[in-house]
Protein backbone atom coordinates (compact mmCIF):
# COMPACT_ATOMS: atom_id res chain seq x y z
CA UNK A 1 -36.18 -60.74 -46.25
CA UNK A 2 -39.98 -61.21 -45.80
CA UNK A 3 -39.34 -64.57 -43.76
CA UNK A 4 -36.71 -62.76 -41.91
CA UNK A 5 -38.83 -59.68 -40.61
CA UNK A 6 -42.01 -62.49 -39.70
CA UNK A 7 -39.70 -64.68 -37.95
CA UNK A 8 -38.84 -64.44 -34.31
CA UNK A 9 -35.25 -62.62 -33.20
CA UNK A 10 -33.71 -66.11 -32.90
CA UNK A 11 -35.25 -67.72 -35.81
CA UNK A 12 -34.66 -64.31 -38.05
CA UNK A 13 -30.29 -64.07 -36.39
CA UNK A 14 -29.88 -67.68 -37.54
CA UNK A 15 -31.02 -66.84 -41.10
CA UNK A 16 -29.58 -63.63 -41.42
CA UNK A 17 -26.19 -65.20 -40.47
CA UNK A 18 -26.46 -68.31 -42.97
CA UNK A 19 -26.78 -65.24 -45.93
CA UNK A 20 -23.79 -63.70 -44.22
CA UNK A 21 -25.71 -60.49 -43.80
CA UNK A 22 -23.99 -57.73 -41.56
CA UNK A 23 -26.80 -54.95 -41.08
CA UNK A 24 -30.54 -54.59 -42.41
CA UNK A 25 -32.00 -50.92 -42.82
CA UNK A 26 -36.16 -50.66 -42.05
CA UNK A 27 -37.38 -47.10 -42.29
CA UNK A 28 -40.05 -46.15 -39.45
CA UNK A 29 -41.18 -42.90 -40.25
CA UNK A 30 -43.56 -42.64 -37.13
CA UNK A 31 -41.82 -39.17 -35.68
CA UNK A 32 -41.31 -38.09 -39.64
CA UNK A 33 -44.77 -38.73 -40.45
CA UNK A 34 -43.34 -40.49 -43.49
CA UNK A 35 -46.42 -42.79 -44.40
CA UNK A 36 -44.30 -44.79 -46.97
CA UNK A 37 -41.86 -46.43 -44.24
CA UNK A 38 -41.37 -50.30 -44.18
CA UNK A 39 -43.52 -50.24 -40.84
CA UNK A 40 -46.35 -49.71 -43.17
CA UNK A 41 -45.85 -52.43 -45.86
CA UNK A 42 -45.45 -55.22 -43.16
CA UNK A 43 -48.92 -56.54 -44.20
CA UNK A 44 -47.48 -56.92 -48.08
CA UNK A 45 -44.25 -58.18 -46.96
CA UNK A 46 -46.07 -61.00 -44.82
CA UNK A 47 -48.19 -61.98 -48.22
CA UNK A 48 -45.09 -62.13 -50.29
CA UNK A 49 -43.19 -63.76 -48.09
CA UNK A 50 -46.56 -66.56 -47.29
CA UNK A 51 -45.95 -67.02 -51.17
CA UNK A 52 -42.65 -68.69 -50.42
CA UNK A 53 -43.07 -69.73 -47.02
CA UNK A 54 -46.60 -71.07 -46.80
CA UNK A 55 -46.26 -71.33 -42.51
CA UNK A 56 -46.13 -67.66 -42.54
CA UNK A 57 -49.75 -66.94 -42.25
CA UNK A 58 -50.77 -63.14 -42.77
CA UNK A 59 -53.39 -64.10 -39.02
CA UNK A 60 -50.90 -64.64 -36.93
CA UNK A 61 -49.94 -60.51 -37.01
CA UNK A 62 -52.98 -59.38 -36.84
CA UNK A 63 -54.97 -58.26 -33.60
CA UNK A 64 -58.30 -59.80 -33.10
CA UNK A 65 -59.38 -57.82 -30.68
């Protein structure tokens, strides 16, 4: 699922149709103020997934401004 949320929408529909997957849940708990939402664990889903996937590169996300 890592690959899936650090791939682009086409990239990411194409997958998540070859594993025959219907819906995906990510919590955002901005309004909540939930601090434990997916949202928040991007950066450790982007190193897991680089584990597997070594183009996913943990850089590309980040601002460098």
């Amino acid at each position: 699922m890592g690959m899936i949320l650090a791939s682009d929408e086409k990239t990411a529909a194409e997958h998540l149709r070859r594993l025959d997957v219907d819906y995906m849940l990510v919590i955002f708990g901005g309004v909540a103020y939930y601090s434990g939402d997916d949202i928040n664990k991007f950066l450790w889903i982007l190193r897991i997934a680089s584990g597997e996937y070594p183009h996913i590169k943990e850089d590309d996300y980040m601002n460098q401004g």
